[in-house]
N, C-alpha and C. Protein backbone atom coordinates (compact mmCIF):
# COMPACT_ATOMS: atom_id res chain seq x y z
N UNK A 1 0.92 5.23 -22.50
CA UNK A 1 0.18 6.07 -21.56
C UNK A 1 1.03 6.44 -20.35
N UNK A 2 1.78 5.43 -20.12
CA UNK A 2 2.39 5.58 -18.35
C UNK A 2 3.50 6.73 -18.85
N UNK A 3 4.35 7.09 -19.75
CA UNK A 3 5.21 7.88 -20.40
C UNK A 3 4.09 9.30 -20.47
N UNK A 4 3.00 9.36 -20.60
CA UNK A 4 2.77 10.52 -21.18
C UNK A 4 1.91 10.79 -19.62
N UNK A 5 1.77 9.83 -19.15
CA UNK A 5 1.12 10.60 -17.12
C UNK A 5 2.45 11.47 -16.59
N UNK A 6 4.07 10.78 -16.69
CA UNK A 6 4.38 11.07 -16.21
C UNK A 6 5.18 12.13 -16.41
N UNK A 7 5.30 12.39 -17.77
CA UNK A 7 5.75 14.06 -18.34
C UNK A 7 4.61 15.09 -17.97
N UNK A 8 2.96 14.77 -18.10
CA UNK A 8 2.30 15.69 -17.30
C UNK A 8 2.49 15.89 -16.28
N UNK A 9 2.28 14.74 -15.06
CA UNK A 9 2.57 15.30 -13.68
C UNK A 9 3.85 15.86 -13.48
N UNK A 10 5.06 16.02 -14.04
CA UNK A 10 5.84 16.72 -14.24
C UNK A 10 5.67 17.81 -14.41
N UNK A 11 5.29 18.27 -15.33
CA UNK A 11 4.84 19.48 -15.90
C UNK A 11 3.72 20.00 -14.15
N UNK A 12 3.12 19.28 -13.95
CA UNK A 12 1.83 19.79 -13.32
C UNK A 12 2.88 20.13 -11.76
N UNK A 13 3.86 19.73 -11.44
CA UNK A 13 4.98 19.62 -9.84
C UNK A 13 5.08 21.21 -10.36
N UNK A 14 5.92 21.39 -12.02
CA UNK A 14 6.25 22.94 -11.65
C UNK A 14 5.04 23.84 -11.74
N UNK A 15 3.81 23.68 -12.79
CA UNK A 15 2.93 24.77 -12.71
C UNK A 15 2.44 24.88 -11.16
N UNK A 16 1.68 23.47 -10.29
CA UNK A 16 1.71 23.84 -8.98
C UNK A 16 2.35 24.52 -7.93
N UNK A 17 4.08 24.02 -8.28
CA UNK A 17 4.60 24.60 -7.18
C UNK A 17 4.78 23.94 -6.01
N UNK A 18 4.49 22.15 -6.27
CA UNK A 18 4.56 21.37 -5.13
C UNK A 18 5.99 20.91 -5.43
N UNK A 19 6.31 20.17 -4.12
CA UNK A 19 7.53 19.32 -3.64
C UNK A 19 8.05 17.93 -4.90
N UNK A 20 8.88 17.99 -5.91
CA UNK A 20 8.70 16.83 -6.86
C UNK A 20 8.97 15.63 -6.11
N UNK A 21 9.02 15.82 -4.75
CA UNK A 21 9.30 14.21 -3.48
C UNK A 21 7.55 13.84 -3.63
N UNK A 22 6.60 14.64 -3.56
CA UNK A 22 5.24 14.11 -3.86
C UNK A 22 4.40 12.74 -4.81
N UNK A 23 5.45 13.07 -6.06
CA UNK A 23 5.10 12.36 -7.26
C UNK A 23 5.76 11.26 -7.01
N UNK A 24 7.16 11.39 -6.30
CA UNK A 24 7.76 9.44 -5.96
C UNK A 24 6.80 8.54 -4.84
N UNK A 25 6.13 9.87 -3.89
CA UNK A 25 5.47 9.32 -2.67
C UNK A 25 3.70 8.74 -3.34
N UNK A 26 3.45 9.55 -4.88
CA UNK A 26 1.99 8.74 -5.14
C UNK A 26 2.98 7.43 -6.14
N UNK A 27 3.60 7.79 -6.60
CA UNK A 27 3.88 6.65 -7.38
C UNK A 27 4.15 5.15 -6.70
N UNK A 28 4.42 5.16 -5.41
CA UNK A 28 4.31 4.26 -4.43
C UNK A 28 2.84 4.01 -3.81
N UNK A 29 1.75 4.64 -4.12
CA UNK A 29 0.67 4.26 -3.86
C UNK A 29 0.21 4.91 -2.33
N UNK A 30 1.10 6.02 -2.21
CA UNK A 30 0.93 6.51 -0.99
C UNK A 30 0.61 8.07 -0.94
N UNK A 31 -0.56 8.31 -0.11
CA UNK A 31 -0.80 9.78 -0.04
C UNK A 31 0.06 10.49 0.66
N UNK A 32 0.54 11.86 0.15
CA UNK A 32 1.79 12.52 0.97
C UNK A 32 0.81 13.64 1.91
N UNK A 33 1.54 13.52 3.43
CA UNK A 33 1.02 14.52 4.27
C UNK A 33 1.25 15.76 3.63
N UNK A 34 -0.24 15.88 3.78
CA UNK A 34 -0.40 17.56 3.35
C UNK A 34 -0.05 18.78 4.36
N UNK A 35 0.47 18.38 5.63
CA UNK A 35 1.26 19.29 6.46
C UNK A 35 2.28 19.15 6.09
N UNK A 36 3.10 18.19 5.56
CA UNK A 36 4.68 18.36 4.71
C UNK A 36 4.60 18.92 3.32
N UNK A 37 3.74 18.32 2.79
CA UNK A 37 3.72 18.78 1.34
C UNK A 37 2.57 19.62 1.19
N UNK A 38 2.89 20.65 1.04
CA UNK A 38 1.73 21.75 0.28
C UNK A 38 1.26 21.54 -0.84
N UNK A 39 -0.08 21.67 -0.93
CA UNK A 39 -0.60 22.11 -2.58
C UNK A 39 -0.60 20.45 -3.42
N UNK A 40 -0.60 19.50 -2.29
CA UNK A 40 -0.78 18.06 -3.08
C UNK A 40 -2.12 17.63 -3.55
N UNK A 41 -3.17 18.40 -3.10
CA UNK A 41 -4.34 17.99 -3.79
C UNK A 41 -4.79 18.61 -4.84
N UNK A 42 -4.34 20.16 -5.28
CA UNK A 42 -4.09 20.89 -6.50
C UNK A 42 -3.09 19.83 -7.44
N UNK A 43 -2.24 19.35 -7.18
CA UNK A 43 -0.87 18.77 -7.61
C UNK A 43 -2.00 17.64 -8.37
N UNK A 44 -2.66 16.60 -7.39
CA UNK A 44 -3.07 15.39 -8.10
C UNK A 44 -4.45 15.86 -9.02
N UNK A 45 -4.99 16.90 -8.37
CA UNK A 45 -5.99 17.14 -9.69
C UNK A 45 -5.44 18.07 -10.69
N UNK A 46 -4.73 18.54 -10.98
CA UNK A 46 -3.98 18.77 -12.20
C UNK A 46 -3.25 17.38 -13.14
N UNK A 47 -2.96 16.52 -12.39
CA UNK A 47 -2.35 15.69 -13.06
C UNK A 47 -3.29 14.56 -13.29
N UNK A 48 -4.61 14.29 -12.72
CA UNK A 48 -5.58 13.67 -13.15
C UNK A 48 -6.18 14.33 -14.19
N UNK A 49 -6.32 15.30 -14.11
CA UNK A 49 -7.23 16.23 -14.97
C UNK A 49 -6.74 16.17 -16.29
N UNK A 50 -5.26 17.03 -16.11
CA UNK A 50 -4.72 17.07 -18.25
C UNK A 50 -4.46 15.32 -18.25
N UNK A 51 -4.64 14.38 -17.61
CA UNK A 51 -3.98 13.10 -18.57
C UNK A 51 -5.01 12.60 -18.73
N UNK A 52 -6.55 13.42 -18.65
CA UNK A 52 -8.26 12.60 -19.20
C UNK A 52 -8.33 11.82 -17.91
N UNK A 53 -7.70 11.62 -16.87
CA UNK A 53 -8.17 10.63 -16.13
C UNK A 53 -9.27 10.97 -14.60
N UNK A 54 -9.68 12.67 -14.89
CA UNK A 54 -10.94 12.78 -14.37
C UNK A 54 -11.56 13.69 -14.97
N UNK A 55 -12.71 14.12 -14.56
CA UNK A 55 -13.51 15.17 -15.21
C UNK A 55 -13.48 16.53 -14.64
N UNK A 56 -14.01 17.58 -14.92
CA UNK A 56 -13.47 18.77 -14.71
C UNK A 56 -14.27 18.80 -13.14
N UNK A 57 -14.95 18.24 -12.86
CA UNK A 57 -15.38 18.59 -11.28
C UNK A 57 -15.14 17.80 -10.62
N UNK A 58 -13.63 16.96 -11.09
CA UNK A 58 -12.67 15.87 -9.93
C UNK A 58 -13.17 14.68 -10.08
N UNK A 59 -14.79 14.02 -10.68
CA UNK A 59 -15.09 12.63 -10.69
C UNK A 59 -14.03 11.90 -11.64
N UNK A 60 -13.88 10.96 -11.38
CA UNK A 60 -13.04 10.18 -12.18
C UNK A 60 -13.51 9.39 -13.10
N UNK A 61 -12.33 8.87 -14.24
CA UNK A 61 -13.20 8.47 -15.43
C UNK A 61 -12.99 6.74 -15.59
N UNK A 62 -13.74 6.14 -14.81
CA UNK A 62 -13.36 5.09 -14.45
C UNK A 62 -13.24 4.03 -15.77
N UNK A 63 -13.49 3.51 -16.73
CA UNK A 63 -12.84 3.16 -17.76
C UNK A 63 -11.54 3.43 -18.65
N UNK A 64 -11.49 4.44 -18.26
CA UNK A 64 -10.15 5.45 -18.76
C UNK A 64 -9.13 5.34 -17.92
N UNK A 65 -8.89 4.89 -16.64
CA UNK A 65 -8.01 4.33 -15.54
C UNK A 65 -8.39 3.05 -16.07
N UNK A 66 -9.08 2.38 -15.79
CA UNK A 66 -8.87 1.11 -16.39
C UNK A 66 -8.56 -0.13 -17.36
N UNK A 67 -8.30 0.90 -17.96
CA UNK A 67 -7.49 0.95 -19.41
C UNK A 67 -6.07 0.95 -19.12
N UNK A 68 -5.40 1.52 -17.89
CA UNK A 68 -4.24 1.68 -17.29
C UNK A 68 -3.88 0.13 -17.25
N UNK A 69 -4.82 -0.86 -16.50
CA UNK A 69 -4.35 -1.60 -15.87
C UNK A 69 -3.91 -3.04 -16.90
N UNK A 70 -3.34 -3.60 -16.70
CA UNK A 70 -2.98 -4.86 -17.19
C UNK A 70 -4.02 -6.06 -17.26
N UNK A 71 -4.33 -6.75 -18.50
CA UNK A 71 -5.45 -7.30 -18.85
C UNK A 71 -5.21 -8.87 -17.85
N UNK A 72 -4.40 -8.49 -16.87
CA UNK A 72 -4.38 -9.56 -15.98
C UNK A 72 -4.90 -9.33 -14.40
N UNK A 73 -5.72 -8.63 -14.04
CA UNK A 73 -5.57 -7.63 -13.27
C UNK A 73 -6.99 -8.06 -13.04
N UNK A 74 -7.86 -8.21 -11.61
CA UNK A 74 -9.19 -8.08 -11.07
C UNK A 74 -9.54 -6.66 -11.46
N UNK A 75 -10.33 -6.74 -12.79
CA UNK A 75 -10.65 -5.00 -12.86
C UNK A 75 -11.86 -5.14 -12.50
N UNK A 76 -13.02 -5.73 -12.23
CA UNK A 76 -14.24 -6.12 -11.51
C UNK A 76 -13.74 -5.21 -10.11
N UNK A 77 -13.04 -6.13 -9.55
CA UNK A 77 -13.15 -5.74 -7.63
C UNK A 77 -12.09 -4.19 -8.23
N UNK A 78 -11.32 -3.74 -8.66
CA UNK A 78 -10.68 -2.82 -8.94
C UNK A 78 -12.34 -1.52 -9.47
N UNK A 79 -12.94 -1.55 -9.90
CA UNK A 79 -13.70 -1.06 -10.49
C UNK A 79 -14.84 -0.67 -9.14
N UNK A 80 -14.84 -1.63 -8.82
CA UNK A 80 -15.77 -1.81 -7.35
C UNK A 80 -15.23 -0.55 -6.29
N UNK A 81 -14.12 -1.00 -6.51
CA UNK A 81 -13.59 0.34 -4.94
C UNK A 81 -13.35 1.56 -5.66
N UNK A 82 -13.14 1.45 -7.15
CA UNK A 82 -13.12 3.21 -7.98
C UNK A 82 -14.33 3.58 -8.02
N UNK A 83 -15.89 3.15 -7.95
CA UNK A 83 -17.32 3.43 -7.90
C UNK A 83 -17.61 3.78 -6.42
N UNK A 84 -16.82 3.10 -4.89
CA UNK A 84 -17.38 3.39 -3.77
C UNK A 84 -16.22 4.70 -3.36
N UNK A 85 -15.48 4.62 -3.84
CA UNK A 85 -14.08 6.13 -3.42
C UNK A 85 -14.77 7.36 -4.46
N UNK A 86 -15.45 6.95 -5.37
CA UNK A 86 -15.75 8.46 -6.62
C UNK A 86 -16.67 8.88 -5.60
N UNK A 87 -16.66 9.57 -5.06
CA UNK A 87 -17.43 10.54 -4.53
C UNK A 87 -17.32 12.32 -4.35
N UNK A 88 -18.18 12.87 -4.16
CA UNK A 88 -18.47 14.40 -4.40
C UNK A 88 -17.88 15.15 -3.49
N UNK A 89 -17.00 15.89 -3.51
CA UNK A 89 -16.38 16.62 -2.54
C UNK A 89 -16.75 18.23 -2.24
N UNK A 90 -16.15 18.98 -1.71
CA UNK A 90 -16.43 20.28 -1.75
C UNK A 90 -15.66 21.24 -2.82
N UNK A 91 -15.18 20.57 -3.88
CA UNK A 91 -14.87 21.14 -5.29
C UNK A 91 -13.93 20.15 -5.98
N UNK A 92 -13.86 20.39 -7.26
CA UNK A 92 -13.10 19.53 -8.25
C UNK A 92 -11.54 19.02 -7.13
N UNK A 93 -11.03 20.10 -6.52
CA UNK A 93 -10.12 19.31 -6.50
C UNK A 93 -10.11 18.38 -4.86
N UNK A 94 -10.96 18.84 -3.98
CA UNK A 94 -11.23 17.86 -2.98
C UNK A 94 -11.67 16.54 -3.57
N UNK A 95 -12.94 16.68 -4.09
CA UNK A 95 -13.53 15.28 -5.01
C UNK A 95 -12.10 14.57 -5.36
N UNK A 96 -11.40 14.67 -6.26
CA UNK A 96 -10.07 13.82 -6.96
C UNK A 96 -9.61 13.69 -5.66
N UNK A 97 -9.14 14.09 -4.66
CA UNK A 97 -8.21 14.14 -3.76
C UNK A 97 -8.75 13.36 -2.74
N UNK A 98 -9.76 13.26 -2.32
CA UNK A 98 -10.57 12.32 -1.33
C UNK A 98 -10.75 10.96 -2.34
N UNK A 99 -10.16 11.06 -3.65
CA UNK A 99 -11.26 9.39 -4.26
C UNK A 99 -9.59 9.17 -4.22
N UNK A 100 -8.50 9.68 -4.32
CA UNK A 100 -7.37 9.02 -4.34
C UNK A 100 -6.83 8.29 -2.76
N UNK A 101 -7.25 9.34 -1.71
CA UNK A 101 -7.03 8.60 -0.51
C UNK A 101 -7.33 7.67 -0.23
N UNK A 102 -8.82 7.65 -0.74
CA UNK A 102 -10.07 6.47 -0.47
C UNK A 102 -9.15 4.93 -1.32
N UNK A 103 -8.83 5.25 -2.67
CA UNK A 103 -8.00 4.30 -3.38
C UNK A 103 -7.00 3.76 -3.08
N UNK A 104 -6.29 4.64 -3.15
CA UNK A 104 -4.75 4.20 -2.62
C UNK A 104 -4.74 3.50 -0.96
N UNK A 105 -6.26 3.64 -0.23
CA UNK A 105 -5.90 3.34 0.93
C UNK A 105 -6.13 1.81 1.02
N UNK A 106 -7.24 1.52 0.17
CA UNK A 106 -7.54 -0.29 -0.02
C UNK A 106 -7.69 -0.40 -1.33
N UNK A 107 -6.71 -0.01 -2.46
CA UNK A 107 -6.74 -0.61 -3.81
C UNK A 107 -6.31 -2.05 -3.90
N UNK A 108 -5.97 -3.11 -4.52
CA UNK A 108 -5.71 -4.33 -4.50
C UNK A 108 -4.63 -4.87 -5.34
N UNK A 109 -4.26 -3.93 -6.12
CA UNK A 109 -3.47 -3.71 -6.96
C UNK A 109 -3.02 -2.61 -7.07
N UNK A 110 -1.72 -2.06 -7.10
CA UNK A 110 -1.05 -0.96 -7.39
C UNK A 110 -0.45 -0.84 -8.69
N UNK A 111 -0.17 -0.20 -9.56
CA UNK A 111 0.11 0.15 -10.57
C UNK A 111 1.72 1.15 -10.30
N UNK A 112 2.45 1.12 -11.05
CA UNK A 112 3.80 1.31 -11.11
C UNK A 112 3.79 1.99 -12.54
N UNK A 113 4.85 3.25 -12.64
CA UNK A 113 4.83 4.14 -13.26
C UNK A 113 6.76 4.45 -13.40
């Protein structure tokens, strides 16, 4: 799976048109300023979107990320903060883009790619 996220979000840097410094800055678990980087919340819902890992109006598919994680891993409390960050935004790609801030800002585990 981690091989085939990261030839999409590849793919998804050139169809967007964002900065490919973006994809090293989520792969560190960190949201990139969107006054430096343009077009990063198009960027992550494209690359959530084609790898199944949200739905077409940005909710996320929370078993389907969790499947990501290593069967050693608190997926309980992990699961917990992907149910209080999924929330409804003002379109598919705010929704993805606000549940990744929300994540990445108190996830408990980071995942490496």
């Amino acid at each position: 799976m981690a091989a085939g996220i990261i030839e999409i979000s590849e793919q998804c840097i050139a169809d967007v048109g964002v900065d490919p410094e973006v994809m090293a800055i989520l792969r560190r678990t960190e949201v990139p300023d969107t006054n430096q980087y343009k077009r990063v919340p198009e960027f992550v819902y494209c690359a959530y979107n084609r790898c199944g890992l949200c739905e077409d109006n940005g909710r996320v598919k929370i078993d389907k990320i969790l499947d990501i994680y290593p069967s050693s891993s608190d997926k309980e409390a992990i699961r917990k903060l992907m149910v209080d960050c999924d929330k409804m935004g003002n379109d598919p790609i705010d929704t993805i883009f606000k549940y990744v801030k929300c994540f990445y800002g108190f996830t408990p585990e980071k995942l490496v790619f």
